[in-house]
C-alpha atoms as a PDB file:
ATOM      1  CA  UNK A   1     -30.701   1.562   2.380  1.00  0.00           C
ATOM      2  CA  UNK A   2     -30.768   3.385   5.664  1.00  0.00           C
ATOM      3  CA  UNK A   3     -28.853   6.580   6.340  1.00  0.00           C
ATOM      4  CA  UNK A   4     -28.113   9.304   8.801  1.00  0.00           C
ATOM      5  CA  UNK A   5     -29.368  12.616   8.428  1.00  0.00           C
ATOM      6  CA  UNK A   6     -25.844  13.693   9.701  1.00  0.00           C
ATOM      7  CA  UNK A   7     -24.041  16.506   7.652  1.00  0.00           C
ATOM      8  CA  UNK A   8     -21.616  15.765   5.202  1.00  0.00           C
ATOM      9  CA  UNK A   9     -18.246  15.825   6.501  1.00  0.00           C
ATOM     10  CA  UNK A  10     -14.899  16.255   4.796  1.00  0.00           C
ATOM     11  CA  UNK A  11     -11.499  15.316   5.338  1.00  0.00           C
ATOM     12  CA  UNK A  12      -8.667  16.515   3.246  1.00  0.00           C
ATOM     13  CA  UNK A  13      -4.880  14.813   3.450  1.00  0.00           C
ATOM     14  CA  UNK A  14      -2.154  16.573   2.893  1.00  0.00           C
ATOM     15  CA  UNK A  15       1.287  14.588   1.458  1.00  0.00           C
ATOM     16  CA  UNK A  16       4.426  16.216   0.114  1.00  0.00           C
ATOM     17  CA  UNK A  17       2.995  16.357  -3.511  1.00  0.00           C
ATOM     18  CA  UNK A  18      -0.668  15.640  -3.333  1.00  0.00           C
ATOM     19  CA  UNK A  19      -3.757  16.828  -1.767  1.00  0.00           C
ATOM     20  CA  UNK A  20      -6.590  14.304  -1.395  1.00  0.00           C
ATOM     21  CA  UNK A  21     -10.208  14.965   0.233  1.00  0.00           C
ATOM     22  CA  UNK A  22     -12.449  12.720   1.132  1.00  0.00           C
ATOM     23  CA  UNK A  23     -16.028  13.915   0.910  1.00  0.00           C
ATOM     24  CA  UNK A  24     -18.325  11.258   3.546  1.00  0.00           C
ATOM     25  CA  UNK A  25     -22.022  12.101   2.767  1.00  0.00           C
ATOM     26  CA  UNK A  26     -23.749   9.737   4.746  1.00  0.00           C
ATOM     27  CA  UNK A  27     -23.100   7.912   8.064  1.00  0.00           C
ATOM     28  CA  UNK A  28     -23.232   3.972   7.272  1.00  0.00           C
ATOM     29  CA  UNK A  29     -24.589   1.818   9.211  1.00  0.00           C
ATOM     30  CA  UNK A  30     -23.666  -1.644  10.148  1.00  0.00           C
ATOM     31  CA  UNK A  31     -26.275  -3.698   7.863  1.00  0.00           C
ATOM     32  CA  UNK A  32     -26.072  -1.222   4.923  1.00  0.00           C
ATOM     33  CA  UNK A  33     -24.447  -2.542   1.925  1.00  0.00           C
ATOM     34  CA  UNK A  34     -22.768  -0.250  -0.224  1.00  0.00           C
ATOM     35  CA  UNK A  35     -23.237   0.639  -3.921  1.00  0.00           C
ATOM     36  CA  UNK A  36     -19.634   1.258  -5.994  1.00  0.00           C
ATOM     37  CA  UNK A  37     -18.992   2.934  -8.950  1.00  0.00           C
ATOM     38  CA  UNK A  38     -15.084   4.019  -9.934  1.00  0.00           C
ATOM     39  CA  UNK A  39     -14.272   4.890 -12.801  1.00  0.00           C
ATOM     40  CA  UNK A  40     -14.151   2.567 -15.960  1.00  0.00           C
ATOM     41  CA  UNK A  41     -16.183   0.221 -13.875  1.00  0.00           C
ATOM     42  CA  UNK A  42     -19.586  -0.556 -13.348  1.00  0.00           C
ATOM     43  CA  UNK A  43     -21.681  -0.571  -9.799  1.00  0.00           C
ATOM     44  CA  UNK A  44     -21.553  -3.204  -7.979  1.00  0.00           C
ATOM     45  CA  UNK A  45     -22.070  -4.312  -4.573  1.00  0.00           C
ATOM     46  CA  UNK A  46     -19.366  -3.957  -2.177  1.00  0.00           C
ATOM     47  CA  UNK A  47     -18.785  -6.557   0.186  1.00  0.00           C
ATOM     48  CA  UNK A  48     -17.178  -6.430   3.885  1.00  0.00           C
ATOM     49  CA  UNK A  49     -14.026  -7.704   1.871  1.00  0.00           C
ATOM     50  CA  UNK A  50     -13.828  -5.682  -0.625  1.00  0.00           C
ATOM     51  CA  UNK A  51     -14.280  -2.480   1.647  1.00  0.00           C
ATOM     52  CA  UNK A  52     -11.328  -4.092   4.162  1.00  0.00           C
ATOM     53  CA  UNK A  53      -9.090  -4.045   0.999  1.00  0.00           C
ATOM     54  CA  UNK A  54     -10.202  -0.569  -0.486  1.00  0.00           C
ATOM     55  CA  UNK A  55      -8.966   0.205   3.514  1.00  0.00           C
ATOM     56  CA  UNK A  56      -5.611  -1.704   3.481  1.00  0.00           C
ATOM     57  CA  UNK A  57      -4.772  -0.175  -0.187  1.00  0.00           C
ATOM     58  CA  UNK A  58      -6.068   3.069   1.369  1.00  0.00           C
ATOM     59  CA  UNK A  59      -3.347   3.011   4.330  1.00  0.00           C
ATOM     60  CA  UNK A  60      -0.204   1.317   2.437  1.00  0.00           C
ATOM     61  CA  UNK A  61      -1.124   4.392  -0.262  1.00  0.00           C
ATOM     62  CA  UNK A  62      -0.951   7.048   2.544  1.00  0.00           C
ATOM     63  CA  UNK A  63       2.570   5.714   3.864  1.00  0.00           C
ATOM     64  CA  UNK A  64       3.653   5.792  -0.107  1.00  0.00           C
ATOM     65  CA  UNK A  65       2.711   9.257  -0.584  1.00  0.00           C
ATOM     66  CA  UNK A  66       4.070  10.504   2.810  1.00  0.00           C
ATOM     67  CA  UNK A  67       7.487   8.725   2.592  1.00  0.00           C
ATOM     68  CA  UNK A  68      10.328   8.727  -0.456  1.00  0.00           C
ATOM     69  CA  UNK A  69      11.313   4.732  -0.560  1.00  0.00           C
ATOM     70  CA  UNK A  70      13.996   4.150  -3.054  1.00  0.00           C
ATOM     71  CA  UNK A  71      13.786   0.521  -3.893  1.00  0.00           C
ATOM     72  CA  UNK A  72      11.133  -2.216  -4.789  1.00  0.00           C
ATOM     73  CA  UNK A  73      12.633  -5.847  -3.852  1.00  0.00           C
ATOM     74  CA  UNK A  74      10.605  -9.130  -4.276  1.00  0.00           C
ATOM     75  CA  UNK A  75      11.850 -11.715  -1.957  1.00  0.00           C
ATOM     76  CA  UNK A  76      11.436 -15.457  -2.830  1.00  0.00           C
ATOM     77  CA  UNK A  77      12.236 -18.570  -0.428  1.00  0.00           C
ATOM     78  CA  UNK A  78      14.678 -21.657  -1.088  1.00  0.00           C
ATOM     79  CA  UNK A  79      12.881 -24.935  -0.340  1.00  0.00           C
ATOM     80  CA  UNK A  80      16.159 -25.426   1.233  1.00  0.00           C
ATOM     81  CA  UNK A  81      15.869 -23.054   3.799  1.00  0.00           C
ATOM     82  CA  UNK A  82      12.493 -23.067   4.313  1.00  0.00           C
ATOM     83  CA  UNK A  83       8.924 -24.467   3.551  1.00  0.00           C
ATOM     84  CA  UNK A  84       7.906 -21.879   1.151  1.00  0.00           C
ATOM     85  CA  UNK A  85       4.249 -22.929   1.521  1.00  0.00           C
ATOM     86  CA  UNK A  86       4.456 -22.360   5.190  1.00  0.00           C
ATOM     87  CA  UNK A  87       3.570 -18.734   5.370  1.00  0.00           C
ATOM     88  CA  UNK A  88       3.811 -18.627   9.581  1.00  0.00           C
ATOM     89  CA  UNK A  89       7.353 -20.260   8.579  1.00  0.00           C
ATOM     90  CA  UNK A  90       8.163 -17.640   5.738  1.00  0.00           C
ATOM     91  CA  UNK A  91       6.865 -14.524   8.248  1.00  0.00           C
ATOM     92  CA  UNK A  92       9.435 -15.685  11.218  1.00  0.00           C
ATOM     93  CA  UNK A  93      12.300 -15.853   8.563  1.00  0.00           C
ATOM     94  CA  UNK A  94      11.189 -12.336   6.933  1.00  0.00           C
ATOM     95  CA  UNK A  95      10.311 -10.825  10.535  1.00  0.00           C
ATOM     96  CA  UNK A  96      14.073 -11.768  11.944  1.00  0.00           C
ATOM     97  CA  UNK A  97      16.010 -10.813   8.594  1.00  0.00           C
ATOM     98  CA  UNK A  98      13.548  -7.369   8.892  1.00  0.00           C
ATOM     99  CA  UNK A  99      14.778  -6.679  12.550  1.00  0.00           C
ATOM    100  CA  UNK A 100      18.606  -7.465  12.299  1.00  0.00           C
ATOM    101  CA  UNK A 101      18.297  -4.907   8.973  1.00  0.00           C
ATOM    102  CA  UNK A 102      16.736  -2.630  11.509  1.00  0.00           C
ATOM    103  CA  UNK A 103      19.240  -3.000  14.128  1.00  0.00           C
ATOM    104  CA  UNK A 104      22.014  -2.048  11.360  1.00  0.00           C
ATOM    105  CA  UNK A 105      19.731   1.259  10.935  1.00  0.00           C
ATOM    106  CA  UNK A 106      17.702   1.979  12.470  1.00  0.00           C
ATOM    107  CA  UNK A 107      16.264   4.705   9.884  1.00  0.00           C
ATOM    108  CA  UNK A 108      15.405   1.816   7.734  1.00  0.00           C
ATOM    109  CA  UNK A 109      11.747   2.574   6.586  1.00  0.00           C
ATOM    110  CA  UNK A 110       9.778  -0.154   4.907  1.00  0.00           C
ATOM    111  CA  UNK A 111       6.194  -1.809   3.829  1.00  0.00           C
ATOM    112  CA  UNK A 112       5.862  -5.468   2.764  1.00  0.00           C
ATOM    113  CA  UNK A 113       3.057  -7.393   1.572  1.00  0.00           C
ATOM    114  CA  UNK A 114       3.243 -11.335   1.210  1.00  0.00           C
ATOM    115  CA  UNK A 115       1.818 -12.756  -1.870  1.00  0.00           C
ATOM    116  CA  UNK A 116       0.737 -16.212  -2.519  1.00  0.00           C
ATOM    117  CA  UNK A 117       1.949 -17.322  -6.160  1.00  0.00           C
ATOM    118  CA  UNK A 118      -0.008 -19.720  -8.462  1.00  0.00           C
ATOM    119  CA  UNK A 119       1.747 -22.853  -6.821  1.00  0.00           C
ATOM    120  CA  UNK A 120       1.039 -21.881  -3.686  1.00  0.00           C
ATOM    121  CA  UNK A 121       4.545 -21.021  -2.767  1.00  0.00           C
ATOM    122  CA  UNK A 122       4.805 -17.372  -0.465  1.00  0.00           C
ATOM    123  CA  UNK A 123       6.710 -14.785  -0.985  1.00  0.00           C
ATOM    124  CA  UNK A 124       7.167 -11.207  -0.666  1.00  0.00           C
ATOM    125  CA  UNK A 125       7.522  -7.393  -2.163  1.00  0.00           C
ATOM    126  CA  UNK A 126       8.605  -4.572  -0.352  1.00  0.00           C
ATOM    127  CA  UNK A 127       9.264  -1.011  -0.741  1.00  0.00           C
ATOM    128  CA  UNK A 128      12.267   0.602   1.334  1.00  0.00           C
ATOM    129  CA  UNK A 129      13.538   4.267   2.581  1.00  0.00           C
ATOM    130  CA  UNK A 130      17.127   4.543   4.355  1.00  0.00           C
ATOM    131  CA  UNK A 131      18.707   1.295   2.133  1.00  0.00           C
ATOM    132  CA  UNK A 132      22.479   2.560   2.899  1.00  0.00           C
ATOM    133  CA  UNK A 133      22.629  -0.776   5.049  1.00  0.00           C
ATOM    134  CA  UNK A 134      21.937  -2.853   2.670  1.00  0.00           C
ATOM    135  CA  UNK A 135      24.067  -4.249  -0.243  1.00  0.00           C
ATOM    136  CA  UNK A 136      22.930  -4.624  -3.771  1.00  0.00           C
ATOM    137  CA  UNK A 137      24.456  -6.488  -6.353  1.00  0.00           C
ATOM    138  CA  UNK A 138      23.994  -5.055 -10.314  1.00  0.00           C
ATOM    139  CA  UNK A 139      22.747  -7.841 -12.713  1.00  0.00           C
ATOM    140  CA  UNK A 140      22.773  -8.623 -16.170  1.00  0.00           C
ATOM    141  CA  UNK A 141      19.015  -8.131 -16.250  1.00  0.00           C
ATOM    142  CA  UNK A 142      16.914  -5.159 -17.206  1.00  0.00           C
ATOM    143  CA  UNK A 143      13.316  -4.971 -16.450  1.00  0.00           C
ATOM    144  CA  UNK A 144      10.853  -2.153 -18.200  1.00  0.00           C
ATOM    145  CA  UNK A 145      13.761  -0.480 -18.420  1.00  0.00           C
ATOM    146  CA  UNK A 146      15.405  -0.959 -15.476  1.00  0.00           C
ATOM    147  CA  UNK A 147      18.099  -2.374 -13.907  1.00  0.00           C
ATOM    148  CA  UNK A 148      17.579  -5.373 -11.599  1.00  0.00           C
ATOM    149  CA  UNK A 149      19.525  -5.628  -8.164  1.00  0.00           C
ATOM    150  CA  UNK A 150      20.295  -8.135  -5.732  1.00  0.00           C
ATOM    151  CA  UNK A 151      20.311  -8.273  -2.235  1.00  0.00           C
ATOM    152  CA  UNK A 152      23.076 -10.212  -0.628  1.00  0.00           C
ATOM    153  CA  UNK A 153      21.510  -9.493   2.484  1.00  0.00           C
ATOM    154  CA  UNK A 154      18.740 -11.831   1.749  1.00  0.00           C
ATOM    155  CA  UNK A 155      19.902 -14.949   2.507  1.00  0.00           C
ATOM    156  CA  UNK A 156      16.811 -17.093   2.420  1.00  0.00           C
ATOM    157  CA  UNK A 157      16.155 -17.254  -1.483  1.00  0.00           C
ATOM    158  CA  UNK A 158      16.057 -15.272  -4.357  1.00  0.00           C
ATOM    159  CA  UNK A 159      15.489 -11.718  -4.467  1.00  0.00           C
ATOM    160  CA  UNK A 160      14.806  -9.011  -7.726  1.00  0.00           C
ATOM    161  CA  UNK A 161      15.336  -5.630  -6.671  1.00  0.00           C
ATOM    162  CA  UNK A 162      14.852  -2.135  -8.765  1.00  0.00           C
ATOM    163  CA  UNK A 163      15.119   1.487  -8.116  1.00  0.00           C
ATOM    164  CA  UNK A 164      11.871   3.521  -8.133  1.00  0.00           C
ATOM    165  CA  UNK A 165      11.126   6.905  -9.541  1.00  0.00           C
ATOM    166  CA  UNK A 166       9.324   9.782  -8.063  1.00  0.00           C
ATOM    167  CA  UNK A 167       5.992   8.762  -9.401  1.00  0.00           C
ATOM    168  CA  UNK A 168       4.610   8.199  -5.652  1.00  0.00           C
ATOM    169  CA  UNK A 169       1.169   7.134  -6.898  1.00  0.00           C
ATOM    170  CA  UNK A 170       3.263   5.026  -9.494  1.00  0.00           C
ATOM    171  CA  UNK A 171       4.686   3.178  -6.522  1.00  0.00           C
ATOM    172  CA  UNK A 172       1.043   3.448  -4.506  1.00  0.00           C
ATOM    173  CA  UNK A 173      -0.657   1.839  -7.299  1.00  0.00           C
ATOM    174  CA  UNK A 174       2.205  -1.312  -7.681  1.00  0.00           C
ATOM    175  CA  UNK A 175       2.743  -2.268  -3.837  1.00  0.00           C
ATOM    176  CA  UNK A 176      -1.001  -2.069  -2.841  1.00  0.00           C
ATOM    177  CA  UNK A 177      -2.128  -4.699  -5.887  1.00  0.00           C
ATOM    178  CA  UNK A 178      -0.912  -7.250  -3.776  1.00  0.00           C
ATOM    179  CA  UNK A 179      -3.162  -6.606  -1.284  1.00  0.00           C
ATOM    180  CA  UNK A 180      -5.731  -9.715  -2.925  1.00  0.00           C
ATOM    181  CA  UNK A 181      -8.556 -11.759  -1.562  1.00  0.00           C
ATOM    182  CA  UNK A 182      -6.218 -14.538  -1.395  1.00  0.00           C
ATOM    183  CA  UNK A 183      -3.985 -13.205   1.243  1.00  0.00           C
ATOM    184  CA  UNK A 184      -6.492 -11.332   3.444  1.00  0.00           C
ATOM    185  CA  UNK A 185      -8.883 -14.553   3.912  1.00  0.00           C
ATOM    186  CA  UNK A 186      -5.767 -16.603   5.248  1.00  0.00           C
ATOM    187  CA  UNK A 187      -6.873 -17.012   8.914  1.00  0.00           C
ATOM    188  CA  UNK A 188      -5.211 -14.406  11.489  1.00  0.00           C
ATOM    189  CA  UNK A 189      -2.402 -13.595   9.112  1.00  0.00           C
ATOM    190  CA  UNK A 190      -1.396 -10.087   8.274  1.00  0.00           C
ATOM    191  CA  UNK A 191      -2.281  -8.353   5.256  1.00  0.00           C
ATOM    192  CA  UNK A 192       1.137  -6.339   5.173  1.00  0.00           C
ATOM    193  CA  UNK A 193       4.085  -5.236   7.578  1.00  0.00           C
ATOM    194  CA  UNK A 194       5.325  -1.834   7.690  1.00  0.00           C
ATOM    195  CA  UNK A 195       8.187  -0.034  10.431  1.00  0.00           C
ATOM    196  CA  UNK A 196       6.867   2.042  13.099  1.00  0.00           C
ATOM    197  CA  UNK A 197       9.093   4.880  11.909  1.00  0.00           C
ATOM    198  CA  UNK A 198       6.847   5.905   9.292  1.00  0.00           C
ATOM    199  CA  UNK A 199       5.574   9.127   7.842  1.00  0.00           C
ATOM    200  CA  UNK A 200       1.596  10.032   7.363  1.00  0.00           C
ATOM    201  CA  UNK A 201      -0.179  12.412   5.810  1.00  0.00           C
ATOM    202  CA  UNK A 202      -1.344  15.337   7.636  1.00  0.00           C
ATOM    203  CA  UNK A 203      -4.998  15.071   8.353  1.00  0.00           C
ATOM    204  CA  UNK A 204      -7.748  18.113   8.536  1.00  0.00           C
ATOM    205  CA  UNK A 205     -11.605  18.245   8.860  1.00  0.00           C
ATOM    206  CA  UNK A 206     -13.787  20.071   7.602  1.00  0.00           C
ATOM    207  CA  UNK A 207     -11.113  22.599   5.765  1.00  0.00           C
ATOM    208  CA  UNK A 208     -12.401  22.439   2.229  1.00  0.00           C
ATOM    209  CA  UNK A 209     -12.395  26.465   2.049  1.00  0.00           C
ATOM    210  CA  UNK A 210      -9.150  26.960   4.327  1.00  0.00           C
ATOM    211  CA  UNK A 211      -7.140  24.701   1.266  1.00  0.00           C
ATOM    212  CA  UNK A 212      -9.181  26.143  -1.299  1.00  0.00           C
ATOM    213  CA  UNK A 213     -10.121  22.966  -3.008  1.00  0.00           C
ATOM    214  CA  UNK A 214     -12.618  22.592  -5.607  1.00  0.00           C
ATOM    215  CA  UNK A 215     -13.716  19.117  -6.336  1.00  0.00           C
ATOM    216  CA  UNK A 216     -15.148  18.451  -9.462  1.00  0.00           C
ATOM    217  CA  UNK A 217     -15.261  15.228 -11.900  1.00  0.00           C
ATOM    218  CA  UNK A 218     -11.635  16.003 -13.322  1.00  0.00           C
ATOM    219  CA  UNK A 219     -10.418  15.025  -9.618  1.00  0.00           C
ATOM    220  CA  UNK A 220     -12.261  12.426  -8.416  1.00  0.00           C
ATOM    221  CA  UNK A 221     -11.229   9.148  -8.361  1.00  0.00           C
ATOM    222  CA  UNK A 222     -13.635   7.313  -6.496  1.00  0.00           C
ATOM    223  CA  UNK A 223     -17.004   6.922  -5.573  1.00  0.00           C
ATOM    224  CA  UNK A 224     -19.380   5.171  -3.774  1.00  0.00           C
ATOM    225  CA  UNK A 225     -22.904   5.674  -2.274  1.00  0.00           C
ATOM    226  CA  UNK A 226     -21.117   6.854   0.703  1.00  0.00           C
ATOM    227  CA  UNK A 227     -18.107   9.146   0.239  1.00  0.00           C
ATOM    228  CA  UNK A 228     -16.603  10.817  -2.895  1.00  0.00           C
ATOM    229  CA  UNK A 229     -12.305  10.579  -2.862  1.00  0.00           C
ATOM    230  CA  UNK A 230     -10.621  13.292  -5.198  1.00  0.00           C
ATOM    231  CA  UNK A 231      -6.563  13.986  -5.633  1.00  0.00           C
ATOM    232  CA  UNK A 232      -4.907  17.112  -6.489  1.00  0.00           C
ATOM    233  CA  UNK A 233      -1.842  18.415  -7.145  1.00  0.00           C
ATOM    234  CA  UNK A 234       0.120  20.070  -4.790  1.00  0.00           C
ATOM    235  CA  UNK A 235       0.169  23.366  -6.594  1.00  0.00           C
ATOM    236  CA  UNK A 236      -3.666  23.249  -6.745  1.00  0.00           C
END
C-alpha cells in the first residue's frame, strides 16, 4: 500500500450537540485500497462503493446533526397514479409534490432517500424541518411507541408519518440506512434529495488543541487504514 509522507491532518465538526474530528493520517492515493475495521466488525476491504456510501451516510448525517427535523414520513406510490417501478416516473411525481410544498414555505427543510422494496416497487423516506404547511392526519396506529400520521398532502399513494425525538444521531443512524448498494448502482440516479436551505456543521482544521479534544478509544467510532472518526459530546 503506498502512502504520503504528508502530516496528519485533522478536522473537527462542530453541530449544536456534538463534536466530531476526523483524524486523516495518510494521503490516499488513487490505486490504494483501503483496509476497514469499525467496531463489532472485522477488516475488510473497502471497495470504491462502499467508500461512496460511508460518504453519502457521512453528508445526510452532517445535515441531521446540524438541523432539528420534526417528522419521519415514508411515501409509497398507487399503481394508479403511477408506475411504481418507474423510479425516473416516481422522482418527477416526488420532485413536483416537493416544490409546490416549498412554494407554500418556503422554510420547509428536508432530506429524502428513495428505496427500492423487495418487489421492486420505489418509494421513499424523508425527514422534515418547518412542517406547519403540511397537514397530518392522527391514525389508529402506533408504531414503537408512536403515533403514526398521515399526510393528506401526499396525494400519490400511501404515506406513514411519525414524530421524531431529539436523539439526532437516532435520526442520523435511521435515514442514512437507506442509503444501500441497490439504489446507488441504479445508473445516473440520485442517491438522496435534500433543500438548499440547509444547515452544516461548522468546519475547522487543524484545531485539536483550540477545542480541547482528546481522542481516545471511548470516542472513536470508526476506523480505517486512513483516518480515525471520533464523536463527543457537546459539553466535552
Amino acid at each position: 500500500m503506498t502512502q504520503s509522507q504528508e502530516p496528519i491532518q485533522t478536522i473537527v465538526k462542530i453541530y449544536p450537540d456534538l463534536k466530531k474530528l476526523t483524524i486523516l493520517k495518510y494521503k490516499k492515493t488513487r490505486e490504494s485500497n483501503t483496509q476497514t475495521i469499525e467496531k463489532g466488525e472485522s477488516i475488510f476491504q473497502e471497495s470504491n462503493l462502499e467508500r461512496s456510501i460511508r460518504k453519502t451516510k457521512t453528508t445526510i448525517t452532517d445535515y441531521v446533526l446540524a438541523n432539528n427535523f420534526e417528522i419521519f414520513a415514508t411515501f409509497t406510490f398507487s399503481p394508479k397514479k403511477v408506475d411504481r417501478f418507474d423510479i425516473d416516473a416516481c422522482k418527477r411525481k416526488l420532485k413536483r409534490w416537493l416544490d409546490r410544498q416549498r412554494e407554500k414555505d418556503s422554510n420547509l427543510k428536508y432530506v429524502v432517500v428513495p428505496e427500492r422494496h423487495k418487489n421492486g416497487a420505489i418509494h421513499f423516506h424523508a425527514i422534515f424541518e418547518n412542517i406547519d404547511s403540511f397537514t397530518l392526519k392522527k391514525t389508529k396506529i402506533k408504531q414503537d411507541g408512536r403515533d403514526v400520521f398521515t399526510m393528506t398532502d401526499w396525494r400519490f399513494g400511501f404515506s406513514n408519518v411519525k414524530f421524531i425525538d431529539s436523539n439526532r444521531i437516532k435520526v442520523a443512524t435511521y435515514i442514512t440506512k437507506y442509503i444501500t448498494k441497490d439504489m446507488i448502482q441504479i445508473e445516473n440516479k440520485k442517491r438522496y434529495w435534500c433543500s438548499h436551505n440547509l444547515a452544516i456543521p461548522e468546519k475547522y482544521y487543524n484545531a485539536v488543541d483550540e477545542f480541547q479534544i482528546r481522542p481516545d478509544l471511548q470516542s472513536l467510532v470508526y476506523e480505517n487504514a486512513y483516518l480515525q472518526m471520533h464523536e463527543f459530546a457537546k459539553n466535552y
